[in-house]
PDB file of N, CA and C in Angstrom:
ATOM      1  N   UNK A   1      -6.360  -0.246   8.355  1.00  0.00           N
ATOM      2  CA  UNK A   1      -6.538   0.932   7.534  1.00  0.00           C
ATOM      3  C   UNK A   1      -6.390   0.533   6.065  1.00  0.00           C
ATOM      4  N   UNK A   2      -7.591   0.970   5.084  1.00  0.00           N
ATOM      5  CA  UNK A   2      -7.438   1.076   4.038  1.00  0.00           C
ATOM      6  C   UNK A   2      -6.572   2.219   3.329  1.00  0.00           C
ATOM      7  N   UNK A   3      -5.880   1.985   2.085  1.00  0.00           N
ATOM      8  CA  UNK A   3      -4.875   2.552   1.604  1.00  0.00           C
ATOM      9  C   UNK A   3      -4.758   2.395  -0.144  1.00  0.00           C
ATOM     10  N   UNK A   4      -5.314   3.275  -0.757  1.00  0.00           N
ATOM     11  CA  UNK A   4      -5.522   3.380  -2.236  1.00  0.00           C
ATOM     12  C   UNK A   4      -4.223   3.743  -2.971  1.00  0.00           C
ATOM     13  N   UNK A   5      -4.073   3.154  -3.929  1.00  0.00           N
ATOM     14  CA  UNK A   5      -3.132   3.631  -4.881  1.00  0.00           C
ATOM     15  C   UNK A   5      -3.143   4.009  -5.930  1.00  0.00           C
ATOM     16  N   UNK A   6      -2.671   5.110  -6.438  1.00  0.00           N
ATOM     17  CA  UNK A   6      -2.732   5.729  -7.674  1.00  0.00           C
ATOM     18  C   UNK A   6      -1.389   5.961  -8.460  1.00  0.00           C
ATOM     19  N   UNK A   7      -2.224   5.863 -10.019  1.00  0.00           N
ATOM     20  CA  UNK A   7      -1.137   6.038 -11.258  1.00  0.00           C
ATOM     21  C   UNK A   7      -0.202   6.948 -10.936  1.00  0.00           C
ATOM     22  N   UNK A   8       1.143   7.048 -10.440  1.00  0.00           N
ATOM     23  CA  UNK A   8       1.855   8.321  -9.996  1.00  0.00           C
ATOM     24  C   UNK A   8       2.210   8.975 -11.857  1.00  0.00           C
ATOM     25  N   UNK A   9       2.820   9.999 -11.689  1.00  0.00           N
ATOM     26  CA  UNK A   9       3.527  10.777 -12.666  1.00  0.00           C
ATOM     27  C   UNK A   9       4.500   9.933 -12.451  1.00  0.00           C
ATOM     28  N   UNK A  10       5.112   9.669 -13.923  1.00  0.00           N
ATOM     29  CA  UNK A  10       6.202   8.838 -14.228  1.00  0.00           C
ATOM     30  C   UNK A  10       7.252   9.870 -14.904  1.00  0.00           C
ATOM     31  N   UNK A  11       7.050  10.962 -15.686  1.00  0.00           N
ATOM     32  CA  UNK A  11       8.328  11.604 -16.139  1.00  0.00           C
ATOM     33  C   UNK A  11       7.468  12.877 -16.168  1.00  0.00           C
ATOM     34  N   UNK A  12       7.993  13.759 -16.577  1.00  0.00           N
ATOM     35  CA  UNK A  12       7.482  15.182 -16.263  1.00  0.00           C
ATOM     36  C   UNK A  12       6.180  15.280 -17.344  1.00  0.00           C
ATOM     37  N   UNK A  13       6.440  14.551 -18.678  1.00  0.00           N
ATOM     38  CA  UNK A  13       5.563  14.276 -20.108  1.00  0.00           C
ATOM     39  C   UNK A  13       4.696  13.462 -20.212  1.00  0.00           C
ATOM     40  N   UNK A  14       5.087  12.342 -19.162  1.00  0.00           N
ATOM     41  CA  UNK A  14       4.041  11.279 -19.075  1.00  0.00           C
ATOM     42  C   UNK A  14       2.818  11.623 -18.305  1.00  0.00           C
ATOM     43  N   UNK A  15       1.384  11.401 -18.929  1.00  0.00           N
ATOM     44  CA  UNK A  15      -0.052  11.489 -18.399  1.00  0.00           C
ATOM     45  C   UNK A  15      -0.469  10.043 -18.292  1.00  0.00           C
ATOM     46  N   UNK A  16      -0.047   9.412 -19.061  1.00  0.00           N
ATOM     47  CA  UNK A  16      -0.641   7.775 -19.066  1.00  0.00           C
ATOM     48  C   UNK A  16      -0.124   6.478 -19.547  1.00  0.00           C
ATOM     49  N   UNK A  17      -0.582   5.586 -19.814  1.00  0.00           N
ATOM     50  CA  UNK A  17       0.102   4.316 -19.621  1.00  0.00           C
ATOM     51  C   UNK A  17      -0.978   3.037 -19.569  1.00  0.00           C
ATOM     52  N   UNK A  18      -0.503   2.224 -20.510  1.00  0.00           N
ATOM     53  CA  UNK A  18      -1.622   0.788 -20.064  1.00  0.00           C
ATOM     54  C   UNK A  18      -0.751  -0.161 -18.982  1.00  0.00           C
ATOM     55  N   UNK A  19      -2.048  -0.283 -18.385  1.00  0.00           N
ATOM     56  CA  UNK A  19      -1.459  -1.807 -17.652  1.00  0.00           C
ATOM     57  C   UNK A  19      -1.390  -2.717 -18.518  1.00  0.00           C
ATOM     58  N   UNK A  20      -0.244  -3.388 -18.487  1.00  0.00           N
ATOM     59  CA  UNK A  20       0.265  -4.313 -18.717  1.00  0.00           C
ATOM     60  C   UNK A  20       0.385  -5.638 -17.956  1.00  0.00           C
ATOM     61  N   UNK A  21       0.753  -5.369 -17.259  1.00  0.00           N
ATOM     62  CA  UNK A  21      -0.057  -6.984 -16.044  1.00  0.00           C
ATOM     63  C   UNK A  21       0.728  -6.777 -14.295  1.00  0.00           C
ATOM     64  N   UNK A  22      -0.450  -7.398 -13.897  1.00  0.00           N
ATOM     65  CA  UNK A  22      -0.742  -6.996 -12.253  1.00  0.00           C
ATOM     66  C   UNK A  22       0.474  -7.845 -11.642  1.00  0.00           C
ATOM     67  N   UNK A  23       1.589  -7.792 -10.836  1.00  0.00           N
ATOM     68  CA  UNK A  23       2.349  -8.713 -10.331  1.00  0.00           C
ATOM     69  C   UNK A  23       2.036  -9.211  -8.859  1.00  0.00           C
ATOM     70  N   UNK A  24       1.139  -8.599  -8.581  1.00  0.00           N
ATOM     71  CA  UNK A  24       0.889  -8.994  -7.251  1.00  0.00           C
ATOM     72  C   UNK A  24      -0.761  -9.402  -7.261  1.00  0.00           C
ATOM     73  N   UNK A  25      -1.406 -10.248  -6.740  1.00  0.00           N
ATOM     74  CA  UNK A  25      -2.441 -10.710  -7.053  1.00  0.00           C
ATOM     75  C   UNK A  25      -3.748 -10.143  -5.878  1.00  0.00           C
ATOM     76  N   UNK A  26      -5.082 -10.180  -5.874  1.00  0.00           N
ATOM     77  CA  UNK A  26      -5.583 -10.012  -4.360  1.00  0.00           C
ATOM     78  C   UNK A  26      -5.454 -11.022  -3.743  1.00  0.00           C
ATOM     79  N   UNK A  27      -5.242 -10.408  -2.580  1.00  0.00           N
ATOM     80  CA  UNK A  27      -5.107 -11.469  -1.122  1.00  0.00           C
ATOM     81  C   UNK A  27      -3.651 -12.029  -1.206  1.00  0.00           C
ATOM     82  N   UNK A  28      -2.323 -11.204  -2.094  1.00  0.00           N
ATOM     83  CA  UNK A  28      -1.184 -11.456  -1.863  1.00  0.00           C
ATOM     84  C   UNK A  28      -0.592 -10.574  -0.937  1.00  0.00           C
ATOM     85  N   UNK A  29       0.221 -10.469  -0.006  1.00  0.00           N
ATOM     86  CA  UNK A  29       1.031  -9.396   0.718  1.00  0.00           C
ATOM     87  C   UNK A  29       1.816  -8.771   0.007  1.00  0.00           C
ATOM     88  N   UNK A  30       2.280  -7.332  -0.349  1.00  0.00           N
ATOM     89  CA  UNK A  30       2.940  -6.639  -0.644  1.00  0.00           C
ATOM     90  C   UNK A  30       3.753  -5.725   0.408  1.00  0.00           C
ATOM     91  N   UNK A  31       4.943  -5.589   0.135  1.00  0.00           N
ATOM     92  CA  UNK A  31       5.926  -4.598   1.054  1.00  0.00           C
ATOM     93  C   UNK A  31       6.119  -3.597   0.498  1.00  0.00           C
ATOM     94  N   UNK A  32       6.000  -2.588   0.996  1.00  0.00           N
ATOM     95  CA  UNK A  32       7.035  -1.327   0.570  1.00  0.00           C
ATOM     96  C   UNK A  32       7.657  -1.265  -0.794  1.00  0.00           C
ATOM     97  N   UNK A  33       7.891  -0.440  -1.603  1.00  0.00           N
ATOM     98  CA  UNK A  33       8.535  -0.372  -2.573  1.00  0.00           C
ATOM     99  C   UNK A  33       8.859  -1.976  -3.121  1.00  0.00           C
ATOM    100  N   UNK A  34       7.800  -2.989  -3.186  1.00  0.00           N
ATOM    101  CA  UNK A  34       8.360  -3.473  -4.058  1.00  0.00           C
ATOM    102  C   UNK A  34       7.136  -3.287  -5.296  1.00  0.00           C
ATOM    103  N   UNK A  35       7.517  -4.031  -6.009  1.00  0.00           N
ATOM    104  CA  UNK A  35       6.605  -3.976  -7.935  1.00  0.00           C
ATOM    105  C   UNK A  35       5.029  -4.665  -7.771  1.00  0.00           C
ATOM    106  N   UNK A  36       4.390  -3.508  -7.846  1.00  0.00           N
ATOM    107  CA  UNK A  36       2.843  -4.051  -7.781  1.00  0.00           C
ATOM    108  C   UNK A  36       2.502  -4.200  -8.900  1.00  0.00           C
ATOM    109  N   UNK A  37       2.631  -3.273 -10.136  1.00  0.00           N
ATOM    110  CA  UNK A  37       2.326  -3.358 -11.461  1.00  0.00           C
ATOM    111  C   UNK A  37       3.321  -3.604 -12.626  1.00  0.00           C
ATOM    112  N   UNK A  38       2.586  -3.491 -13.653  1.00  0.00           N
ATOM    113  CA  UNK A  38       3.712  -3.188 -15.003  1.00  0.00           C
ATOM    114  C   UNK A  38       2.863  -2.251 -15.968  1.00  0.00           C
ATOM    115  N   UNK A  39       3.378  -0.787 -16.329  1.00  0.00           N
ATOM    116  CA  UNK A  39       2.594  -0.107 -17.331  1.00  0.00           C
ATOM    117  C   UNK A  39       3.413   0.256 -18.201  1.00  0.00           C
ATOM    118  N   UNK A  40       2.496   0.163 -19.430  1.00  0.00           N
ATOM    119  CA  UNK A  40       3.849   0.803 -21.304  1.00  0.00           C
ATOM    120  C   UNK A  40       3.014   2.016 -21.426  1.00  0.00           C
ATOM    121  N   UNK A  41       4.457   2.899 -21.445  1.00  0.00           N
ATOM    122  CA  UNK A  41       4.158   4.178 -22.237  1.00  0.00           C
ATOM    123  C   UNK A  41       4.376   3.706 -23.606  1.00  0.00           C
ATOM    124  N   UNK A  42       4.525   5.481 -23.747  1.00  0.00           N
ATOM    125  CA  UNK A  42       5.322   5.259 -25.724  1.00  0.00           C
ATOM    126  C   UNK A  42       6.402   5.002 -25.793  1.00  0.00           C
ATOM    127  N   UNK A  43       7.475   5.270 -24.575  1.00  0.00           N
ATOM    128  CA  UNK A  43       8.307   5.141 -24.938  1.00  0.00           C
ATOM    129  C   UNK A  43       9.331   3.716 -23.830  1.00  0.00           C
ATOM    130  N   UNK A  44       8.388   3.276 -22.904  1.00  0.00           N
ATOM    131  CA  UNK A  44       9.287   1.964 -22.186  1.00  0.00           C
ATOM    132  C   UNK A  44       7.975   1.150 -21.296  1.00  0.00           C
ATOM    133  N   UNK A  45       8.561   0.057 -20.797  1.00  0.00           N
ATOM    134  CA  UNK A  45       7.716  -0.627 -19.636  1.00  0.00           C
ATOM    135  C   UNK A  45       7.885  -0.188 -18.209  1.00  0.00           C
ATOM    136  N   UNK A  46       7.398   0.180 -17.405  1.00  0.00           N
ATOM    137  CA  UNK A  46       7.970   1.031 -16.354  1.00  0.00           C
ATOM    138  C   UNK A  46       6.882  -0.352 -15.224  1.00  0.00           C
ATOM    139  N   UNK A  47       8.304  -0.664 -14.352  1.00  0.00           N
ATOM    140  CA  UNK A  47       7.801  -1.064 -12.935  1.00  0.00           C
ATOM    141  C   UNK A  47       6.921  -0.334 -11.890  1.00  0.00           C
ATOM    142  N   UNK A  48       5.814  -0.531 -11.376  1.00  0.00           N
ATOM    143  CA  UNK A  48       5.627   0.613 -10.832  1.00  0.00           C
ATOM    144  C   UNK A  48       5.401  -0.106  -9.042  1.00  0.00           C
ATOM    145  N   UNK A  49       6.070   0.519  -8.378  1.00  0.00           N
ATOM    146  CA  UNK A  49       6.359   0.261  -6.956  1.00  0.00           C
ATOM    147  C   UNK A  49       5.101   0.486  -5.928  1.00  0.00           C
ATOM    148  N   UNK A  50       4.991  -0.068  -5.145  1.00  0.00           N
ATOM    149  CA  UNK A  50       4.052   0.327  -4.320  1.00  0.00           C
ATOM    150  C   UNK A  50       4.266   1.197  -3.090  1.00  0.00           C
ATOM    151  N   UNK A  51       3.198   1.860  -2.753  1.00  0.00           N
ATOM    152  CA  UNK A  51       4.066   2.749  -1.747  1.00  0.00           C
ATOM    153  C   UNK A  51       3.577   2.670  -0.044  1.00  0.00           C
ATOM    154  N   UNK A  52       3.116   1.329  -0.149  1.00  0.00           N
ATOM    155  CA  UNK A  52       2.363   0.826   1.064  1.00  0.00           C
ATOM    156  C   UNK A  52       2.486  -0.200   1.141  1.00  0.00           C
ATOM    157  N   UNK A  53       2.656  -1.137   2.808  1.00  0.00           N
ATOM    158  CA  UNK A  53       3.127  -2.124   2.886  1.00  0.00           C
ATOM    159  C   UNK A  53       1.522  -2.987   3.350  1.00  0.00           C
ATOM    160  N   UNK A  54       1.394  -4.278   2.799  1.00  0.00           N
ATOM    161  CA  UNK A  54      -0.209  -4.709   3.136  1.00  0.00           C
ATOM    162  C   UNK A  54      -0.673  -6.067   2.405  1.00  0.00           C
ATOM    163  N   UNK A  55      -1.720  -5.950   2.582  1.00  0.00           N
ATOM    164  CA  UNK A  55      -2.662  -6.904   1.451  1.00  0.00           C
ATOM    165  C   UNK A  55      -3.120  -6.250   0.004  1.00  0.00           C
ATOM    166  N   UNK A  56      -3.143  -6.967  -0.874  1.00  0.00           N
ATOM    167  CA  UNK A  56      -3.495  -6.224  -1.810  1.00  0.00           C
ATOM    168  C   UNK A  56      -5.398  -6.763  -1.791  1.00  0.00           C
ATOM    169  N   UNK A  57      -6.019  -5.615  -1.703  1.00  0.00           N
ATOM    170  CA  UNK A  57      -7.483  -5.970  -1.519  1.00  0.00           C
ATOM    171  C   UNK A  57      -8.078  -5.703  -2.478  1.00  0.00           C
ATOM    172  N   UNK A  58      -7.729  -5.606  -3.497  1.00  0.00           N
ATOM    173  CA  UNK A  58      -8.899  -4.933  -4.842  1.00  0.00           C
ATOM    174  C   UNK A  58      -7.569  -4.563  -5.720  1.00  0.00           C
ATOM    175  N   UNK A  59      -7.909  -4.757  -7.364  1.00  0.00           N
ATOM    176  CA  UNK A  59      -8.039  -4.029  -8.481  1.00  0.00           C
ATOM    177  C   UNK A  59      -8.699  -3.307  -8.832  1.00  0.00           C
ATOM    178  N   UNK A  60      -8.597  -1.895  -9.169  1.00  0.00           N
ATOM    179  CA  UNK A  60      -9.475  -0.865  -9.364  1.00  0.00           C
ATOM    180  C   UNK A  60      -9.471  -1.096 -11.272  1.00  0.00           C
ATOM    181  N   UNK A  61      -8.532  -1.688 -11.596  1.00  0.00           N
ATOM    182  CA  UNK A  61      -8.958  -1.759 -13.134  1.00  0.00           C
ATOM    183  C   UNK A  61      -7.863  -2.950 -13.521  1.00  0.00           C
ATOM    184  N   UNK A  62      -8.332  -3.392 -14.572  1.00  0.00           N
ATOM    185  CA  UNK A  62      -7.754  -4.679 -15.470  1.00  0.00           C
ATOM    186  C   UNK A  62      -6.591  -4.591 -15.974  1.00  0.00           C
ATOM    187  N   UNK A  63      -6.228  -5.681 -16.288  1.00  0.00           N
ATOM    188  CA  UNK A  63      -5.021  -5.305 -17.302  1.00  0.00           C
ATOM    189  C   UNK A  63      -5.568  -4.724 -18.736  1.00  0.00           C
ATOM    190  N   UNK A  64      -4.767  -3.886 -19.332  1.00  0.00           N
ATOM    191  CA  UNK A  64      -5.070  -3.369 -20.839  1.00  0.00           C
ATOM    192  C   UNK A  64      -5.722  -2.144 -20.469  1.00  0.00           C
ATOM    193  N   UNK A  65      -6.362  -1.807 -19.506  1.00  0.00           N
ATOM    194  CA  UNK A  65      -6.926  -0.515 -19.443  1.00  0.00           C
ATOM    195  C   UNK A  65      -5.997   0.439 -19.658  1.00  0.00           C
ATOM    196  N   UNK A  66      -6.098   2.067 -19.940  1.00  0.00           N
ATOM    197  CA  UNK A  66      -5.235   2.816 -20.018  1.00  0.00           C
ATOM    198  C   UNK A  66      -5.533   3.733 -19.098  1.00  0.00           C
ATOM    199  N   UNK A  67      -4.291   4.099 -18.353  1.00  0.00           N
ATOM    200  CA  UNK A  67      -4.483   4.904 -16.903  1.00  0.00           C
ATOM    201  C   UNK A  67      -4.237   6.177 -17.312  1.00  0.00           C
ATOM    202  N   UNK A  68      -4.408   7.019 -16.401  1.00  0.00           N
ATOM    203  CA  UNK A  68      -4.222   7.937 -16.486  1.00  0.00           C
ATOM    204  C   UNK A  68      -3.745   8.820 -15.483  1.00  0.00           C
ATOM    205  N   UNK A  69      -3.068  10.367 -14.975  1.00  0.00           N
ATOM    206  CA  UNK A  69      -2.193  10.638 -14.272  1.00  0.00           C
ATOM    207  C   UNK A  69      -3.351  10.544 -12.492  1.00  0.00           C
ATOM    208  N   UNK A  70      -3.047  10.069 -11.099  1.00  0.00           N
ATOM    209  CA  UNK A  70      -3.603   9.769 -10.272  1.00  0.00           C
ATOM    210  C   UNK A  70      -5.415   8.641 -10.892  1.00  0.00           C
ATOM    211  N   UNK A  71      -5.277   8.120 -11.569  1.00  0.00           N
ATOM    212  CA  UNK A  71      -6.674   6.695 -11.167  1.00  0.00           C
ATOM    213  C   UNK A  71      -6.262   5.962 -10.513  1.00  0.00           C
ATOM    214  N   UNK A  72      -7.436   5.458  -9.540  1.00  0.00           N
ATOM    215  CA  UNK A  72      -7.389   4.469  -8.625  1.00  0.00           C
ATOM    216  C   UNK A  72      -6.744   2.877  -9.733  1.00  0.00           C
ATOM    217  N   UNK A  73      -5.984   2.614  -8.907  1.00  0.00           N
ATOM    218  CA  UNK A  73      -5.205   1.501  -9.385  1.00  0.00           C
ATOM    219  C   UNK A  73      -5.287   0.087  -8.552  1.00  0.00           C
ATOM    220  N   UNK A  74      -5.150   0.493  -7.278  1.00  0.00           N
ATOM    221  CA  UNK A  74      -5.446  -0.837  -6.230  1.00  0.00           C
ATOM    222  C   UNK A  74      -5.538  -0.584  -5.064  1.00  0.00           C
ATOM    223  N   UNK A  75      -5.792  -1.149  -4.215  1.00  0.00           N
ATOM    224  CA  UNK A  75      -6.095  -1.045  -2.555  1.00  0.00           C
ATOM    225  C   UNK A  75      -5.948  -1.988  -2.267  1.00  0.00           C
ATOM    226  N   UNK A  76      -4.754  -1.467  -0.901  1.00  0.00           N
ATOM    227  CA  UNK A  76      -4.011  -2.225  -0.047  1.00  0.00           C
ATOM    228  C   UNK A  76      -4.613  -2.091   1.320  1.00  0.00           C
ATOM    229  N   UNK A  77      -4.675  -3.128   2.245  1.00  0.00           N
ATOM    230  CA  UNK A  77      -5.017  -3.193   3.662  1.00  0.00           C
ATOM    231  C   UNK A  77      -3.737  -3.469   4.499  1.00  0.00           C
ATOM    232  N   UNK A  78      -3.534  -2.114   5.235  1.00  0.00           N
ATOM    233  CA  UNK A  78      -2.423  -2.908   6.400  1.00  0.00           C
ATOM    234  C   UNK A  78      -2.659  -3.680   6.989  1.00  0.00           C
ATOM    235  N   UNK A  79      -1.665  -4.797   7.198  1.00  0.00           N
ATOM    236  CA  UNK A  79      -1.702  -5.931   7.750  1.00  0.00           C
ATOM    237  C   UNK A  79      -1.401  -5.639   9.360  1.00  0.00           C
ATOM    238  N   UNK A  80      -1.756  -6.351   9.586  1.00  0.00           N
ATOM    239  CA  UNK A  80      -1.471  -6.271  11.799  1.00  0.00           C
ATOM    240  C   UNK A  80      -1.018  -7.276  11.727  1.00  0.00           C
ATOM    241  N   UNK A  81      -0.457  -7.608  12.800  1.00  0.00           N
ATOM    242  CA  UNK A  81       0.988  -8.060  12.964  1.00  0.00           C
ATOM    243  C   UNK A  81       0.668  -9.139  14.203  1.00  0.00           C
TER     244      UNK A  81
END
């Protein structure tokens, strides 16, 4: 099963955020809550967690782009076991 991820809401004020750089690469495994990205608001660098455990199969956008509240961000493939 494919499994998309999106820019969550980060504080009640926050709409957006640049990526700042990808920590997990395609075709790396990712778990559960750990750090897929890095995005700067105005006011900090915020880790942003993943919320699916898998492959990471795609970047939906680059670093430096500026996101915005739910854009496609990356897609993960569950892994079988």
């Amino acid at each position: 099963m494919l499994y998309d991820v999106t820019f969550p809401k980060l504080t009640a004020k926050t709409e957006k955020g640049m990526l700042v750089s990808w920590l997990k690469n395609v075709g790396d495994f990712i778990e559960k809550d750990e750090v897929l990205y890095e995005v700067e608001t105005d006011k900090a660098v915020h880790e942003i967690e993943c919320p699916y455990s898998g492959i990471v199969t795609k970047h939906y956008q680059p670093e430096g782009t500026v996101l915005y509240l739910n854009d496609l961000v990356a897609q993960i493939e569950e892994a079988s076991l």
